[in-house]
Protein backbone atom coordinates (compact mmCIF):
# COMPACT_ATOMS: atom_id res chain seq x y z
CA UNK A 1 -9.01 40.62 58.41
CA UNK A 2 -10.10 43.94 56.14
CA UNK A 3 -13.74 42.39 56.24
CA UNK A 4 -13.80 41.27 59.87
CA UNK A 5 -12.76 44.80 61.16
CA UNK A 6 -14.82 46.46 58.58
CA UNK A 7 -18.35 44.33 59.65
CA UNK A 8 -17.26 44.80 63.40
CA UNK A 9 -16.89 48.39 63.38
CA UNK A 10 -19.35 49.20 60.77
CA UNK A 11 -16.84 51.46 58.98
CA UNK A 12 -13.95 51.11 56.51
CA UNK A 13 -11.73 53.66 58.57
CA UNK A 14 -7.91 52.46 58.62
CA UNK A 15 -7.28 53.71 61.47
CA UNK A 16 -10.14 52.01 63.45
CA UNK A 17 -10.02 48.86 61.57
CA UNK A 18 -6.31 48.70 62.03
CA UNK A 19 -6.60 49.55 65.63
CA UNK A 20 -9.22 47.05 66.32
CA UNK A 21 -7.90 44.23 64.60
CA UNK A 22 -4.46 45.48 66.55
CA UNK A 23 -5.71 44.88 69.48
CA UNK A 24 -7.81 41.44 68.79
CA UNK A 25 -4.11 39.88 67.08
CA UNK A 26 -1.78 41.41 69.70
CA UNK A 27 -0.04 43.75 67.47
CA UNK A 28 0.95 46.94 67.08
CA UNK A 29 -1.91 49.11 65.21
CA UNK A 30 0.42 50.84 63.33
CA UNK A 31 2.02 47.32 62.03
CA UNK A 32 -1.98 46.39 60.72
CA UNK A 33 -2.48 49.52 59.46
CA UNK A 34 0.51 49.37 57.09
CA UNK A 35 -0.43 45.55 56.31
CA UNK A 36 -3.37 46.61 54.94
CA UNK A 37 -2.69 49.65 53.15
CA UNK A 38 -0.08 47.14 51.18
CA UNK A 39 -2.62 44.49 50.47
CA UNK A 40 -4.90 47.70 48.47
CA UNK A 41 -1.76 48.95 46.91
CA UNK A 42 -0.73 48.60 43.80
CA UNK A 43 2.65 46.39 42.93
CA UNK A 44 4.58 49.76 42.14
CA UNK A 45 4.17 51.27 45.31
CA UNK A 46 5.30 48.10 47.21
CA UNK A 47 8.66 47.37 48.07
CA UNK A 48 10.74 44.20 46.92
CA UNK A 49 11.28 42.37 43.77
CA UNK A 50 8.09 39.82 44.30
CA UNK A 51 5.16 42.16 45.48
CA UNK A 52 2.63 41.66 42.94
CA UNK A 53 -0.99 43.48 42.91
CA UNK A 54 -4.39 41.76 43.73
CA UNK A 55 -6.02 41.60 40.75
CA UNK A 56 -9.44 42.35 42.17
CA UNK A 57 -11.07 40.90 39.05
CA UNK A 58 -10.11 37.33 39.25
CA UNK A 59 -12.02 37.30 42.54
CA UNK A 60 -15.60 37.64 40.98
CA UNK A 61 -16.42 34.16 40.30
CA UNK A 62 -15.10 33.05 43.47
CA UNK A 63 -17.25 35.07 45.46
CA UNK A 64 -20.31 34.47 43.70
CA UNK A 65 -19.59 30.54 44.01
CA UNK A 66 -19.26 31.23 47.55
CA UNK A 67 -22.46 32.57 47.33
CA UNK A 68 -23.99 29.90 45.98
CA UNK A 69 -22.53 27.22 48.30
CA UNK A 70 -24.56 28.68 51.19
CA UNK A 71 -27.87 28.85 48.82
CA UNK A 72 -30.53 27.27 49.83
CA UNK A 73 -30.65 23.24 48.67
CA UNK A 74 -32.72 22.71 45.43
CA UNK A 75 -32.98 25.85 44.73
CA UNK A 76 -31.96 26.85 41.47
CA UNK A 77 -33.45 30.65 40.95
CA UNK A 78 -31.20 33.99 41.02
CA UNK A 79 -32.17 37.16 40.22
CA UNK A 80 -29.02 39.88 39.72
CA UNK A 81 -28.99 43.76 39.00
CA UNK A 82 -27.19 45.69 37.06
CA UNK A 83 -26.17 49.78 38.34
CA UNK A 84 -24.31 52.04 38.91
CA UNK A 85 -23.75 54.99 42.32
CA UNK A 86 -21.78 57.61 42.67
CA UNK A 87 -19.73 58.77 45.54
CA UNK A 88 -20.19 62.65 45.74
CA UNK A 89 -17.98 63.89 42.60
CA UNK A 90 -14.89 60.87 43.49
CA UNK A 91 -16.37 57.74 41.61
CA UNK A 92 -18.64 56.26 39.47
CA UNK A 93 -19.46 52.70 40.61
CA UNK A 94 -20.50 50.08 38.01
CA UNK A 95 -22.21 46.98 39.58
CA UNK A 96 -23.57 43.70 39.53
CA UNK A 97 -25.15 42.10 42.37
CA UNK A 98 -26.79 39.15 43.77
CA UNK A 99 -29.99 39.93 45.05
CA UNK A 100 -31.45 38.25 48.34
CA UNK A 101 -34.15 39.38 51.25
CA UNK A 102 -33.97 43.48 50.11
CA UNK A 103 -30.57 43.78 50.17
CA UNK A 104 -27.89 42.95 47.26
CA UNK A 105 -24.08 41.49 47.59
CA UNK A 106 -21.82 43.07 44.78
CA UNK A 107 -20.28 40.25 42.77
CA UNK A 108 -18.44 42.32 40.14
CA UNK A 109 -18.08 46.09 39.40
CA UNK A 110 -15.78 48.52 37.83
CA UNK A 111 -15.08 51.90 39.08
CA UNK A 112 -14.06 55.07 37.83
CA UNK A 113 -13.02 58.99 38.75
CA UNK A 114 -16.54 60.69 38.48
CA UNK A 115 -17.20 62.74 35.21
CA UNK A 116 -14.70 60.88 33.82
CA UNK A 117 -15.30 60.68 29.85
CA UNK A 118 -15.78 57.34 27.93
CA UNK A 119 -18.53 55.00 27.29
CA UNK A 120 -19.57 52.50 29.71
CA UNK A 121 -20.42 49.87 27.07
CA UNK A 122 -16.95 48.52 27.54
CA UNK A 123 -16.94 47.96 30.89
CA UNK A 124 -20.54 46.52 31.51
CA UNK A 125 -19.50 43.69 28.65
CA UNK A 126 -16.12 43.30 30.85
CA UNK A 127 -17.94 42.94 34.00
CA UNK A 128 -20.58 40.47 32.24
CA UNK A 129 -17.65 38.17 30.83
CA UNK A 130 -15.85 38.14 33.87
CA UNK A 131 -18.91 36.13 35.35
CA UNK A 132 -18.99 33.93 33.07
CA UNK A 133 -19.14 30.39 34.43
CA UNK A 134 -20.27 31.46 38.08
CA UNK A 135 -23.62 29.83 37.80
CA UNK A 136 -24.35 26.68 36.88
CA UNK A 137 -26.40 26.33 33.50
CA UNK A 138 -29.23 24.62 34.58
CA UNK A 139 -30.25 27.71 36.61
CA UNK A 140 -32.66 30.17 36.23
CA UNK A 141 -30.90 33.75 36.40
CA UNK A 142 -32.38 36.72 35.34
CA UNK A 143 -30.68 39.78 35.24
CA UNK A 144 -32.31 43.46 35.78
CA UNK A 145 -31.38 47.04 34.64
CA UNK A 146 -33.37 49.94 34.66
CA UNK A 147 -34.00 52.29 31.73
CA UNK A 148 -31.28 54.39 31.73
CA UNK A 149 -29.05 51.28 31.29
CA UNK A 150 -31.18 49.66 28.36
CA UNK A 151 -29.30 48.62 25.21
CA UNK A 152 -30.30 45.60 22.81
CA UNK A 153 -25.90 45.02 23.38
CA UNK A 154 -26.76 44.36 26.70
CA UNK A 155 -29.95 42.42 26.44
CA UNK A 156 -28.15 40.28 23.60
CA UNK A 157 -24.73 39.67 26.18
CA UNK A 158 -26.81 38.45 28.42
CA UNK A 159 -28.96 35.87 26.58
CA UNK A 160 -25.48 34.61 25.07
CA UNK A 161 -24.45 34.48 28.34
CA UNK A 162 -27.15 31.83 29.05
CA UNK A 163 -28.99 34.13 31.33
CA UNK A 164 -32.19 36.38 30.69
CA UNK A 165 -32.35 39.65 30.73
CA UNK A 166 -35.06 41.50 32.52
CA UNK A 167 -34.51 44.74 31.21
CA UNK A 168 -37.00 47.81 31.86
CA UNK A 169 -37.55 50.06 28.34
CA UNK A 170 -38.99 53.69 27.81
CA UNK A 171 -42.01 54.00 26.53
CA UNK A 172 -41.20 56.56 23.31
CA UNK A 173 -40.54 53.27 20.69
CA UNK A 174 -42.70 51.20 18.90
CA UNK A 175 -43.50 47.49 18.37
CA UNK A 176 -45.22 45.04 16.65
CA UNK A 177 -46.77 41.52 17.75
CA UNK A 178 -44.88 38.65 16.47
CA UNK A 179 -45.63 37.61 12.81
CA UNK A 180 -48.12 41.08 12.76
CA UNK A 181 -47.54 43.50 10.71
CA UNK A 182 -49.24 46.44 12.37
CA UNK A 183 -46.83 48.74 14.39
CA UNK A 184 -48.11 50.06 17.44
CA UNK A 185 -46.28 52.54 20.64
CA UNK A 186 -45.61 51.67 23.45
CA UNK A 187 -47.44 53.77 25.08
CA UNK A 188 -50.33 52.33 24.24
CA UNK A 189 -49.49 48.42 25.72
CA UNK A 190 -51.11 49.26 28.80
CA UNK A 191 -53.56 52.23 28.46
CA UNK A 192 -54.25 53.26 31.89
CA UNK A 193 -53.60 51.89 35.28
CA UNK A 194 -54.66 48.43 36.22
CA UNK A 195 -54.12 47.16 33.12
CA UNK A 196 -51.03 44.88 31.89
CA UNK A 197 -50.18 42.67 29.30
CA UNK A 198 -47.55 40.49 28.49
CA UNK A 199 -46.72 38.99 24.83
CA UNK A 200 -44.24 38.02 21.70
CA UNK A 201 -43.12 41.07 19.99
CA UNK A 202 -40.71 42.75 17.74
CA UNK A 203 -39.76 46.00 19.71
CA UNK A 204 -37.57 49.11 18.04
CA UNK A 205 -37.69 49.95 14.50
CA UNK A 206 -34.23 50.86 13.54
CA UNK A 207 -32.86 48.24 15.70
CA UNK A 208 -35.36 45.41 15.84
CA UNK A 209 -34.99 42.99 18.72
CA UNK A 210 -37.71 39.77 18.91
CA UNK A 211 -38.34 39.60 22.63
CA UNK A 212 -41.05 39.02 25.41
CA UNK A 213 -42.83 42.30 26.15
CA UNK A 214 -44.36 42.52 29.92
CA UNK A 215 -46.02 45.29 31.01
CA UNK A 216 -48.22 46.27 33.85
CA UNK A 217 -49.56 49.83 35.20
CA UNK A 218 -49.67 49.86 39.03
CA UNK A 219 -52.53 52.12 39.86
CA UNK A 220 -50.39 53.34 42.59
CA UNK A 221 -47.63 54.57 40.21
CA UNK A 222 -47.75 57.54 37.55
CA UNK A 223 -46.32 55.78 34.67
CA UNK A 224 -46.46 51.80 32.82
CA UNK A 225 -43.73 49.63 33.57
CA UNK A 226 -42.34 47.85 30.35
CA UNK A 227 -39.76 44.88 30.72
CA UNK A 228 -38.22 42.98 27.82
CA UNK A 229 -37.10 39.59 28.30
CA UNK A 230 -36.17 36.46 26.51
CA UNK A 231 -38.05 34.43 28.01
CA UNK A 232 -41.63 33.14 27.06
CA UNK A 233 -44.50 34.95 28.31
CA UNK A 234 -45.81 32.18 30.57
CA UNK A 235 -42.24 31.64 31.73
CA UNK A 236 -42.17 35.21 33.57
CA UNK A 237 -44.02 37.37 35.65
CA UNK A 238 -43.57 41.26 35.18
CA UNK A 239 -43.94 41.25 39.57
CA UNK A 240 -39.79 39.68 39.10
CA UNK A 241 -38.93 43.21 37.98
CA UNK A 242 -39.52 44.70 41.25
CA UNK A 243 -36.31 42.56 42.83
CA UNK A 244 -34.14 45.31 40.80
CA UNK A 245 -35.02 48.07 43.38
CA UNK A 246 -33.15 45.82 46.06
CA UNK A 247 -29.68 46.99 44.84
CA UNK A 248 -30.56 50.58 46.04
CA UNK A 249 -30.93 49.14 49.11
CA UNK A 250 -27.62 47.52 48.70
CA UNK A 251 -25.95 50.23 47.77
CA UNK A 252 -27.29 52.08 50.78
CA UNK A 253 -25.91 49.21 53.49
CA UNK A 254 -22.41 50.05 52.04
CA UNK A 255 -22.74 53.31 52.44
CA UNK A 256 -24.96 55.24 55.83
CA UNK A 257 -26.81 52.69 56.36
CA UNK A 258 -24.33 49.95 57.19
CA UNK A 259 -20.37 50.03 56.52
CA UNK A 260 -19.98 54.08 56.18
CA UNK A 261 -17.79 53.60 52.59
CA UNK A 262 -19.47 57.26 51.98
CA UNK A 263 -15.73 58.23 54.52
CA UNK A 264 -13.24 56.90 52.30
CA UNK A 265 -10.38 58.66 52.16
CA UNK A 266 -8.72 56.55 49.21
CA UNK A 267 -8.80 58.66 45.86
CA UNK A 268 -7.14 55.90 43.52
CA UNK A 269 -10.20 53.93 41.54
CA UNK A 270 -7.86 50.78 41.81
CA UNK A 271 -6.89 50.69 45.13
CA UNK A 272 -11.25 51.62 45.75
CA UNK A 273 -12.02 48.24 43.62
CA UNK A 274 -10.25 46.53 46.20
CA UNK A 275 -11.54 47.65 49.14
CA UNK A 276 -15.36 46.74 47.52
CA UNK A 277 -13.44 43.37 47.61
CA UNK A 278 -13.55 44.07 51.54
CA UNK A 279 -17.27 45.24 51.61
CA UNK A 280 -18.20 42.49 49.30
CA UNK A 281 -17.05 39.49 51.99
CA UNK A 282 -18.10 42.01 54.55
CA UNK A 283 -21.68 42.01 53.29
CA UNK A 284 -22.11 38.29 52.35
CA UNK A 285 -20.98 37.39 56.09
CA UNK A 286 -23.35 39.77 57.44
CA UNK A 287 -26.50 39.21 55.17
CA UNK A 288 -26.08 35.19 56.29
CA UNK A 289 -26.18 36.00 59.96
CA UNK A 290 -28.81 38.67 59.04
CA UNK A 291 -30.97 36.53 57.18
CA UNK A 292 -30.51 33.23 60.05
CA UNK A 293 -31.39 35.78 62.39
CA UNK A 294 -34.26 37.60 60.83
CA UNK A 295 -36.11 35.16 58.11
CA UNK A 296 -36.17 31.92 60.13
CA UNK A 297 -39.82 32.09 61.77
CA UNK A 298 -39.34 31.56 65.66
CA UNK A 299 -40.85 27.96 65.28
CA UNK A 300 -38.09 27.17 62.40
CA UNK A 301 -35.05 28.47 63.95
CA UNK A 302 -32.33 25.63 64.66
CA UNK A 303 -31.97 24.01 67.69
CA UNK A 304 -28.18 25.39 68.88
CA UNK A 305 -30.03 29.18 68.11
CA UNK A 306 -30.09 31.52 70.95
CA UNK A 307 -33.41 31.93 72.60
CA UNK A 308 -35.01 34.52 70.91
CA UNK A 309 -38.02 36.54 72.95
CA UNK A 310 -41.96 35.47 72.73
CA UNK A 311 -43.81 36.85 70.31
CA UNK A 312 -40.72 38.58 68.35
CA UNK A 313 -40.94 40.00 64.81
CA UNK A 314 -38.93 40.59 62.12
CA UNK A 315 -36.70 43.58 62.41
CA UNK A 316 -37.59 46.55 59.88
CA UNK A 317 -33.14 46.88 59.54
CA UNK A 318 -31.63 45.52 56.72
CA UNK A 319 -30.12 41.51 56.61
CA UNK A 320 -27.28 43.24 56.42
CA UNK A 321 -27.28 45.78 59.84
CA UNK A 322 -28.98 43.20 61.64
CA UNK A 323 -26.20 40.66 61.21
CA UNK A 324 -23.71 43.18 62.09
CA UNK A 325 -25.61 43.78 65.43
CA UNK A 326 -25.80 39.91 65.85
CA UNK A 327 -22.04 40.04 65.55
CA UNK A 328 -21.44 42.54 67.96
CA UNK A 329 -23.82 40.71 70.69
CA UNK A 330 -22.41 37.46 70.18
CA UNK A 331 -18.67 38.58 70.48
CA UNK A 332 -19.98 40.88 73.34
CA UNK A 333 -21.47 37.54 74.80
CA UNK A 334 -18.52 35.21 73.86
CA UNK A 335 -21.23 33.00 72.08
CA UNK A 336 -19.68 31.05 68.78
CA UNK A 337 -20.80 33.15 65.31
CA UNK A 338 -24.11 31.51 63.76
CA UNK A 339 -23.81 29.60 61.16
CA UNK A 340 -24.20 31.40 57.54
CA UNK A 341 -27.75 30.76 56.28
CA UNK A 342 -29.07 31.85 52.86
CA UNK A 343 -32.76 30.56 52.92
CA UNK A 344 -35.36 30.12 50.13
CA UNK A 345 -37.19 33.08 48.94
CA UNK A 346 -40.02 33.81 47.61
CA UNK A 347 -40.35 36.18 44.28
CA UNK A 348 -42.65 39.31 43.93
CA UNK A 349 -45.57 37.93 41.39
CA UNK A 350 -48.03 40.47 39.74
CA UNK A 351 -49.29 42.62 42.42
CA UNK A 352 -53.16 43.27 41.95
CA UNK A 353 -53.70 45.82 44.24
């Protein structure tokens, strides 16, 4: 019900979520409205001897199996991201989410008062462990980070977890090439733009990790990009890393550019995780109807699809908005909700230009 209301009104509002859903069940909005603000609560706050709290934890591998049950058949690739967003100065987000078609679905995150002290370590491990078992092991699943989240802890939890990191590194360390003794920096792996390179190595001095090294230097950008992996250098292309910036995007359909969680009024970190439980379905429903809406060519589009216009193009909104609008013209048009459709894609390679 949170979800529904939340996707069809494109906020999280109680008020206009409990209002809307009010009037779509026949009740009282000010029944709905309490319904859900017990279902965030914690147990304490509820009344009666058998309330008990939702545990928004044990909920991660569920959705991401969910996930994978509408992926597309024989494929076997995922690519996730690891990061965190802030909400002005109330929280600190940490999250992991599938990526797919520019946007990203969260599948597990942790969050916290902002400026709050203590490491995040912890809580990236939790988050980590709490997926384990969600894909199956004969999958390919690499898992990005950007710099500022680097750590060989993290690149190590997720090889154990039978996974391969994808991590992006600074450029102020050293290596060496595997079974070479001559240390070289890392500035000095790709020397200019244009140039990449992608090899075995031993990377960090104090804290030696053996590793693939891939770098490239777009000549478009003002810096190398350096990724460390675990897998074999003809096993990966560098071009994968460039999935990770598809969580910003995610991040943003939560927020102004889809489901307006920027408004919450909820201070409680807790009771917050809960509700991403609500944005979470919110987004996965949308992204399908998004993606069978905007991805299928014209040509390839089932046979019980709408009509769709000669000559029409891909939208430049998100998966994401456009299967919210979808949702609003279908219900506007009684038609029957499409069905959910997560469809092969293809992964950035090398880009030359």
């Amino acid at each position: 019900m949170w979800s529904f209301g939340v996707a069809t009104t494109g906020c999280c509002g109680l008020t206009s979520v409990s209002t809307l859903l009010g009037d779509v069940i026949g009740r009282d909005w000010a029944t709905v409205r309490q319904r859900l603000r017990e279902w965030y609560w914690d147990a304490d706050h509820k009344k009666g001897e058998q309330r008990v709290e939702l545990d928004v934890t044990s909920c991660f591998v569920p959705l991401l199996r969910w996930i994978l049950t509408l992926w597309p058949v024989g494929e076997k690739r995922v690519a996730l991201a690891m990061d965190a967003t802030t909400l002005g100065d109330k929280f600190t987000v940490l999250a992991i989410s599938l990526l797919y078609q520019r946007c990203a679905i969260p599948i597990a995150w942790f969050i916290t008062r902002s400026h709050e002290e203590g490491a995040w370590k912890p809580h990236w491990l939790g988050l980590l462990a709490r997926l384990q078992g969600g894909i199956p092991r004969d999958w390919l699943v690499i898992v990005t980070a950007d710099r500022g989240l680097y750590g060989d802890w993290l690149f190590k939890a997720i090889v154990e977890q039978g996974w391969h990191p994808f991590l992006r590194i600074n450029a102020d360390g050293k290596y060496r090439r595997l079974y070479g003794k001559i240390e070289r920096r890392l500035s000095t792996v790709v020397p200019r733009p244009g140039t990449r390179w992608c090899g075995r190595v031993v990377c960090f001095k104090l804290r030696p990790l053996t590793c693939t090294l891939l770098a490239t230097w777009n000549e478009s950008y003002s810096q190398p990009c350096l990724v460390l992996t675990d897998l074999l250098p003809k096993q990966a292309d560098v071009g994968w890393y460039r999935l990770r910036a598809w969580i910003e995007s995610g991040f943003k359909d939560l927020k102004r550019g889809g489901l307006q969680w920027q408004h919450t009024r909820i201070t409680d970190p807790a009771r917050t995780e809960r509700i991403w439980l609500v944005l979470a379905v919110a987004a996965l429903v949308l992204i399908g109807i998004g993606s069978e809406t905007e991805v299928l060519p014209p040509e390839s589009e089932p046979a019980s699809s709408p009509p769709r216009a000669t000559g029409s193009r891909r939208s430049p909104l998100s998966c994401l908005r456009r299967g919210q609008l979808r949702m609003l013209a279908d219900l506007f048009l009684s038609r029957p909700m499409p069905v959910l459709c997560y469809l092969t894609q293809a992964w950035p390679g090398y880009d030359t230009s």
